[in-house]
Protein backbone atom coordinates (compact mmCIF):
# COMPACT_ATOMS: atom_id res chain seq x y z
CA UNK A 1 101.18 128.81 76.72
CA UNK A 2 98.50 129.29 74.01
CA UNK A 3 96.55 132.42 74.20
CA UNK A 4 94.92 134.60 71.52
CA UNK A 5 97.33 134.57 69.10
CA UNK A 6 97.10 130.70 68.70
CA UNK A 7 94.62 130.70 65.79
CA UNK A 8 92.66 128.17 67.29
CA UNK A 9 91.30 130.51 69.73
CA UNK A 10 90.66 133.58 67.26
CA UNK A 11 86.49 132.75 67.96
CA UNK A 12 87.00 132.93 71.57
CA UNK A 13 84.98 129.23 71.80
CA UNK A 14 86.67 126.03 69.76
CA UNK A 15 84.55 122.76 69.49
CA UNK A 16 84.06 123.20 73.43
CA UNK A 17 87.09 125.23 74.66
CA UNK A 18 87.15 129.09 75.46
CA UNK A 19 89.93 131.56 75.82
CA UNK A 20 89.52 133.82 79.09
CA UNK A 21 91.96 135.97 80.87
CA UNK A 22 93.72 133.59 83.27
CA UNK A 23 93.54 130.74 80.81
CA UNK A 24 91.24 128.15 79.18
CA UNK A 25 87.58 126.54 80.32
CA UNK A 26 87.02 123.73 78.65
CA UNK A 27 83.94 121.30 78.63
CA UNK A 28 83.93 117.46 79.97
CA UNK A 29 80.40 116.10 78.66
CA UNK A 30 78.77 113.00 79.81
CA UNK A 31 78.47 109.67 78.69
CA UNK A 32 76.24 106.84 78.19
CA UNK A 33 76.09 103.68 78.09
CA UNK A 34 73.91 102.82 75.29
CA UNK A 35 73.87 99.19 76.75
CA UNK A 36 76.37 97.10 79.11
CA UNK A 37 77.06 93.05 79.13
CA UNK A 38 79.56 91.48 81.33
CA UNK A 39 81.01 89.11 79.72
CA UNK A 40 83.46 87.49 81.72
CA UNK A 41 85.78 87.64 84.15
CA UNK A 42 90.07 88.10 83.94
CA UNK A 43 92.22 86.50 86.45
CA UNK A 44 93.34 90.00 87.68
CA UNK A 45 89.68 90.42 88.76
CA UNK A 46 89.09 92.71 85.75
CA UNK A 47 85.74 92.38 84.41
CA UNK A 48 85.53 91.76 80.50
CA UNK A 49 82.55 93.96 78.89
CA UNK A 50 80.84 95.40 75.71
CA UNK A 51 79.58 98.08 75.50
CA UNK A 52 78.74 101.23 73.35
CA UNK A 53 79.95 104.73 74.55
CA UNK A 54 78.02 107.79 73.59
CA UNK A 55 78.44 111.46 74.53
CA UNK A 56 75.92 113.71 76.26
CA UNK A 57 75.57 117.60 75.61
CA UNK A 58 75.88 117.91 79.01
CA UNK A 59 79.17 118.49 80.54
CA UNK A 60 80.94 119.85 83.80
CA UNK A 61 83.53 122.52 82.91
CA UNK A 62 86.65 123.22 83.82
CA UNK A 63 89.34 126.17 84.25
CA UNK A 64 92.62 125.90 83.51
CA UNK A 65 95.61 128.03 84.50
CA UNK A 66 99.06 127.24 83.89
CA UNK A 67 101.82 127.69 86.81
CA UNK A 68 105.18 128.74 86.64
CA UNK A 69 106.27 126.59 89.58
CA UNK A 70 105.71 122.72 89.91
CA UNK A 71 102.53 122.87 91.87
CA UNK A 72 99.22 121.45 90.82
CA UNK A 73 96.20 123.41 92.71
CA UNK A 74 92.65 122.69 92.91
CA UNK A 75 90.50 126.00 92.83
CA UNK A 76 87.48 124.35 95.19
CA UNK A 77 87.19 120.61 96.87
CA UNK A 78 84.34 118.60 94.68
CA UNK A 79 81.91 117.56 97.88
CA UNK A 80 81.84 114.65 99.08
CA UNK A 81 85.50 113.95 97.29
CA UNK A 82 88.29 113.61 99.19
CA UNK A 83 91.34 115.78 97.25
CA UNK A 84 93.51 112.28 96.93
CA UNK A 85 90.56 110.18 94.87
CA UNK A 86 89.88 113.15 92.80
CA UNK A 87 90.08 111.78 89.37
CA UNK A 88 91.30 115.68 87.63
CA UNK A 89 93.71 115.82 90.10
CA UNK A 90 95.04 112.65 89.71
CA UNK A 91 95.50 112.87 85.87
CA UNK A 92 97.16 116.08 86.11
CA UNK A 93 99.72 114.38 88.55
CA UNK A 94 100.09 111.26 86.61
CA UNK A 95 100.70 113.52 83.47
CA UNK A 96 103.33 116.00 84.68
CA UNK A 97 105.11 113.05 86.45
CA UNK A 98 105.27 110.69 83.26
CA UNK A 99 106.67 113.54 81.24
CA UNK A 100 108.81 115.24 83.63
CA UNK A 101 106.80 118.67 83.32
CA UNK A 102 107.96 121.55 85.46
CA UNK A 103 105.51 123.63 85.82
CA UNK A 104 101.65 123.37 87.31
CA UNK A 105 98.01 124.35 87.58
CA UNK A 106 95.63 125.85 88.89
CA UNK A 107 92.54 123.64 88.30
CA UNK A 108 88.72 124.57 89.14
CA UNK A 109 85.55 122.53 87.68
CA UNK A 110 82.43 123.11 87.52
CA UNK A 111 80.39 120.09 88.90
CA UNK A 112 76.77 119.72 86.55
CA UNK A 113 76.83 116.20 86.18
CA UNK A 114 75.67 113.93 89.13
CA UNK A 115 78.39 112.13 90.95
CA UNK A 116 77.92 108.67 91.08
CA UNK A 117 75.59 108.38 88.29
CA UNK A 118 76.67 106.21 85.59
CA UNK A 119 77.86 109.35 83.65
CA UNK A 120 81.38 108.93 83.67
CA UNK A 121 81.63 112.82 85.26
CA UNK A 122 84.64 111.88 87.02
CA UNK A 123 86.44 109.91 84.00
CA UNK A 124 85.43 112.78 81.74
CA UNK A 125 86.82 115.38 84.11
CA UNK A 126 90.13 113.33 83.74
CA UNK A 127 89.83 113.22 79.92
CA UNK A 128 89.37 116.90 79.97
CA UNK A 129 92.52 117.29 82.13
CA UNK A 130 94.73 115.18 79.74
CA UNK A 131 93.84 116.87 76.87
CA UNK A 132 93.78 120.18 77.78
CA UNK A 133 96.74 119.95 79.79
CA UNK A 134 98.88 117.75 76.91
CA UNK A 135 98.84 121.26 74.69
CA UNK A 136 99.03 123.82 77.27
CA UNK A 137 101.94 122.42 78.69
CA UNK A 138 102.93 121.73 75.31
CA UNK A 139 103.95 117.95 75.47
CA UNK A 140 102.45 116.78 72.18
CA UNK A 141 101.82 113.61 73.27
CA UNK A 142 99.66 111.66 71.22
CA UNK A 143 96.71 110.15 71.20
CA UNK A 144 98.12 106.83 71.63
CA UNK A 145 100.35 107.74 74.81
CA UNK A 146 97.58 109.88 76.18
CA UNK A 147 95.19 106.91 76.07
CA UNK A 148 97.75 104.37 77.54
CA UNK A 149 98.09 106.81 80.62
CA UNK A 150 94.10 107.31 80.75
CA UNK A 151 94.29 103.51 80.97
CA UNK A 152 96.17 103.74 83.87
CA UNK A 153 93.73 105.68 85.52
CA UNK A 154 90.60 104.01 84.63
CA UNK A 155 88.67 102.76 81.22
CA UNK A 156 85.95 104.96 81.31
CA UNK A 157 88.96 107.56 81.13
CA UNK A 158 90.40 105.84 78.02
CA UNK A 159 86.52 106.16 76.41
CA UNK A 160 86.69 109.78 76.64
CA UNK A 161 90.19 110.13 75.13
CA UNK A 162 89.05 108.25 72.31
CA UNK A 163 87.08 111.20 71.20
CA UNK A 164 84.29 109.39 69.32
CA UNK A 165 81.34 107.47 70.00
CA UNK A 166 82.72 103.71 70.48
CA UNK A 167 82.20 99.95 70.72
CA UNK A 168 84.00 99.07 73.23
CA UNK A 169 85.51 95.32 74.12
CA UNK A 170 88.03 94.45 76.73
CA UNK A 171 87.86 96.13 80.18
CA UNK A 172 86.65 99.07 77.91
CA UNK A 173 90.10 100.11 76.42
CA UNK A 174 89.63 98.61 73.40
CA UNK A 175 87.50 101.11 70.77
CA UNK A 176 85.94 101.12 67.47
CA UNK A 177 84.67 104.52 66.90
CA UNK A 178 81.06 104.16 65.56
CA UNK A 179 80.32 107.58 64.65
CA UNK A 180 77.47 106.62 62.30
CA UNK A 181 74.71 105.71 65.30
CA UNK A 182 71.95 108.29 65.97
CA UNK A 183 72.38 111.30 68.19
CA UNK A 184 68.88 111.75 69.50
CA UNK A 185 67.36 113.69 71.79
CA UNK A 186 67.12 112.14 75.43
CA UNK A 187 65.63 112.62 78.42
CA UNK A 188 67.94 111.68 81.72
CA UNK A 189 66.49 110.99 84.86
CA UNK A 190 67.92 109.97 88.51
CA UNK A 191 65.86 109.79 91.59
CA UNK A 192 67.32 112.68 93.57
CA UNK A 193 70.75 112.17 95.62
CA UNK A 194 70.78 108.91 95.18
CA UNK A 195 74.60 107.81 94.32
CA UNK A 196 75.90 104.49 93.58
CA UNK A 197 79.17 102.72 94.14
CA UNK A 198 80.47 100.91 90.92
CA UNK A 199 82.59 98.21 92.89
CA UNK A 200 79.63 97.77 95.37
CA UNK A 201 77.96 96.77 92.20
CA UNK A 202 80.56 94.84 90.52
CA UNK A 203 81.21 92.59 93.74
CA UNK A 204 77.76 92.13 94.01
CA UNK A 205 77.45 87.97 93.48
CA UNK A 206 73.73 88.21 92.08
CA UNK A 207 75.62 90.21 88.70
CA UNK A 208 75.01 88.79 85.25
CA UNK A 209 79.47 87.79 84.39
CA UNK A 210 79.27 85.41 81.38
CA UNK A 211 76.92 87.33 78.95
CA UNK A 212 77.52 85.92 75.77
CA UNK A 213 79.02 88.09 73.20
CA UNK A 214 77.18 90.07 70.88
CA UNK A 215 77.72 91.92 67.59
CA UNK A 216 76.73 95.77 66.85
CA UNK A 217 73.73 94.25 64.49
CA UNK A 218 72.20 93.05 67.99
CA UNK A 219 72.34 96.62 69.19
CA UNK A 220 70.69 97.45 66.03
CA UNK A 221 68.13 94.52 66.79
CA UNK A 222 66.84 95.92 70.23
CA UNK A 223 68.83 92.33 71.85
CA UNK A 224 71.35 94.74 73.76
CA UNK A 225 70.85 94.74 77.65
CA UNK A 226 72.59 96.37 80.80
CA UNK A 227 73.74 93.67 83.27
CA UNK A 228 73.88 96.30 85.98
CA UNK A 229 70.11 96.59 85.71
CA UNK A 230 68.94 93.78 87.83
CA UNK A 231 71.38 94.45 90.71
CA UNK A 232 70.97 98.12 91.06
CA UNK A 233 67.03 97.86 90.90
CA UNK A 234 67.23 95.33 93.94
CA UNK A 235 69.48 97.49 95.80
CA UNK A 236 67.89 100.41 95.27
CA UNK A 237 64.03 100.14 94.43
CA UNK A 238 63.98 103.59 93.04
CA UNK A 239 65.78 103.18 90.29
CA UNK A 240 63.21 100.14 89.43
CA UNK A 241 60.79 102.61 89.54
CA UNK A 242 62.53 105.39 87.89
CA UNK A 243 62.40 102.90 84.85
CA UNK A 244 59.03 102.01 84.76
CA UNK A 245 57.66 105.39 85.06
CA UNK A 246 59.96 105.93 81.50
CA UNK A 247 58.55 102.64 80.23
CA UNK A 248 55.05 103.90 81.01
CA UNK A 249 55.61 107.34 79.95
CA UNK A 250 58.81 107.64 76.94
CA UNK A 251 58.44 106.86 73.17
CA UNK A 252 61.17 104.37 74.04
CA UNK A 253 62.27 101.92 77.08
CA UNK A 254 63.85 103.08 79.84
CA UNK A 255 67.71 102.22 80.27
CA UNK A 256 70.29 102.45 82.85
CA UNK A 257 73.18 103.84 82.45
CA UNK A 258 76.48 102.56 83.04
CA UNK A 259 76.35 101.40 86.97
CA UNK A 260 75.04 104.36 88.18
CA UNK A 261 71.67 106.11 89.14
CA UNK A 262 70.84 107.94 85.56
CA UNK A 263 68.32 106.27 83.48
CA UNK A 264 67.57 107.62 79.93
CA UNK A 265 65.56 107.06 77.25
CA UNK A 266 65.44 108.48 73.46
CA UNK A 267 63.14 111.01 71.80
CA UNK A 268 61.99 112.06 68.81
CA UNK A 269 62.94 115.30 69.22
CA UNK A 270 63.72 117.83 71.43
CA UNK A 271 60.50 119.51 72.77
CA UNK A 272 59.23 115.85 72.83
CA UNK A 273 61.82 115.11 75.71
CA UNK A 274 61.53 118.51 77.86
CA UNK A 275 57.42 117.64 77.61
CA UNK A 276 58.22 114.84 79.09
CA UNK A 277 60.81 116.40 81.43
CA UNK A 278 58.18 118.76 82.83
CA UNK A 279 55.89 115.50 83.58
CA UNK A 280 58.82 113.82 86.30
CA UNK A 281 57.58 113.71 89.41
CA UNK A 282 58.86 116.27 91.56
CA UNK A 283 61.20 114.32 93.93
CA UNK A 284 63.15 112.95 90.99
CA UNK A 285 65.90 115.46 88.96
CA UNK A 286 65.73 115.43 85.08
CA UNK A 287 67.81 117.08 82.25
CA UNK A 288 67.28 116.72 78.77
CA UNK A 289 70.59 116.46 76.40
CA UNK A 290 71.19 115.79 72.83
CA UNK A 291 73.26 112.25 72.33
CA UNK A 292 76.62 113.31 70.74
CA UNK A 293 79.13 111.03 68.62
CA UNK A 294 82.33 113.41 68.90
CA UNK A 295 83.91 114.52 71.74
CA UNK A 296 83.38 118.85 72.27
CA UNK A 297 87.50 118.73 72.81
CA UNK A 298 87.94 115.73 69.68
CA UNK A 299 89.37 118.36 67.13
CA UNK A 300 91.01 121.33 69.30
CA UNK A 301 93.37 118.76 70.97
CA UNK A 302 95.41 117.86 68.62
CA UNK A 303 94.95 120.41 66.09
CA UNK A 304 98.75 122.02 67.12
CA UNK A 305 99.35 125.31 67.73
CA UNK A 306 101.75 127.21 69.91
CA UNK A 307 102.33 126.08 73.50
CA UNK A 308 104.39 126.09 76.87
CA UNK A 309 107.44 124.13 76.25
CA UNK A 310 108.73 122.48 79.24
């Protein structure tokens, strides 16, 4: 397996991966959705969308170390996750069993970002697994077949594979990096605990599913929406006024993100949004993270390098 003689660890800490003793930690950041439509509906059930990706500087992180013997291990249980649904895990499975890999790991991650927020912690934490594990076990896959089994395990995975900030079409598989947009600083809020179930949401029958279909100059324009919005506000009045306590009080509207519980709005700067952070009432949580348009992980995994063979 790679270890300090692979010159892509020789700084100890590569565009989000570190070298450590038993193996590698490696970051999984957030995401948002910078706004959501809905715009139709597939005979599978499958939900057509648009929708532009952006990274968070804000990540979970995980440890990595490779096994001799075909096991796959998970350091500590994620709460409120039940071992078979766990997203990490499951990637790590799907991986060595598509490849015919021999040998295992010994997985532990960090939990920072909310569960059930609209962050895409989960899908990231998959992302993370695939590409980390695609060069320690030394499969070279590329970026292609890694995204085609991300697929397989869910769209938001694909996002993260993709390793840049995206317009994405389709259930979400389909990119086009957009790595110009700005990174600002934001402020993310949720109202405490609060988690949200993504196909509670979808099967809602009050959600928005024929949108019509917009271009990245309506983005530009301020015309971009999230359908989720409506629903999640009457299901959960907190989150309705989550958003109008940013709409009263941030240099920009308050948005949802994704499906989930996070709402965040953009700043001028960085000390503008932790001012503001120190102003959310008390009952809420709030973090403050810079908007990102490459992926901590984009260059380290596929850069090469030595690694396990199988």
């Amino acid at each position: 397996m790679t270890g300090p003689s692979d010159p892509a660890f020789q700084e100890g800490v590569v565009e989000g991966v570190q070298w450590t003793q038993k193996g590698v930690v490696a970051s999984a950041p957030a995401k948002l959705n910078l706004f959501l439509h809905i715009t139709g509906r597939r005979p599978d059930g499958m939900h057509e969308l648009q929708t532009i990706f952006q990274f968070l500087s804000w990540a979970d992180r995980l440890s990595f170390q490779v096994l001799s013997e075909p096991r796959l291990e998970e350091g500590a249980a994620l709460p409120g996750i039940e071992p078979e649904s766990d997203l990490a895990l499951r990637a790590a499975r799907l991986l060595a069993e598509r490849t015919g890999y021999r040998g295992g790991v010994r997985l532990s991650v960090d939990k920072r970002l909310p569960v059930g927020a609209g962050l895409g912690g989960g899908s990231s934490d998959a992302a993370t697994v695939l590409l980390v594990l695609n060069r320690l076990w030394g499969l070279g896959l590329s970026r292609s077949e890694l995204t085609a089994l991300a697929t397989e395990l869910g769209a938001d995975v694909a996002a993260f594979i993709g390793g840049l900030a995206a317009w994405a079409e389709g259930v979400g598989e389909r990119l086009t990096p957009i790595p110009e947009i700005p990174e600002p600083w934001y402020l993310v809020l949720w109202p405490g605990e609060l988690q949200i179930s993504t196909r509670e949401v979808f099967a809602d029958a009050a959600l928005t599913r024929d949108h019509p279909p917009v271009t990245i100059n309506d983005f530009y324009r301020g015309l971009c929406e999230n359908d989720f919005t409506p629903v999640v506000e009457r299901r959960h009045p907190e989150i309705a006024g989550a958003r109008e306590w940013l709409d009263r009080y941030a240099p920009t509207p308050g948005r949802l993100s994704g499906s989930g519980a996070c709402l965040f709005a953009a700043c001028e700067s960085h000390d503008q949004a932790d001012s503001l952070r120190k102003q959310v009432p008390s009952d809420w949580e709030a973090m403050v993270a810079r908007g990102c348009n490459r992926h901590p992980l984009e260059e380290w995994a596929f850069s090469g390098g030595s690694g396990q063979t199988r």
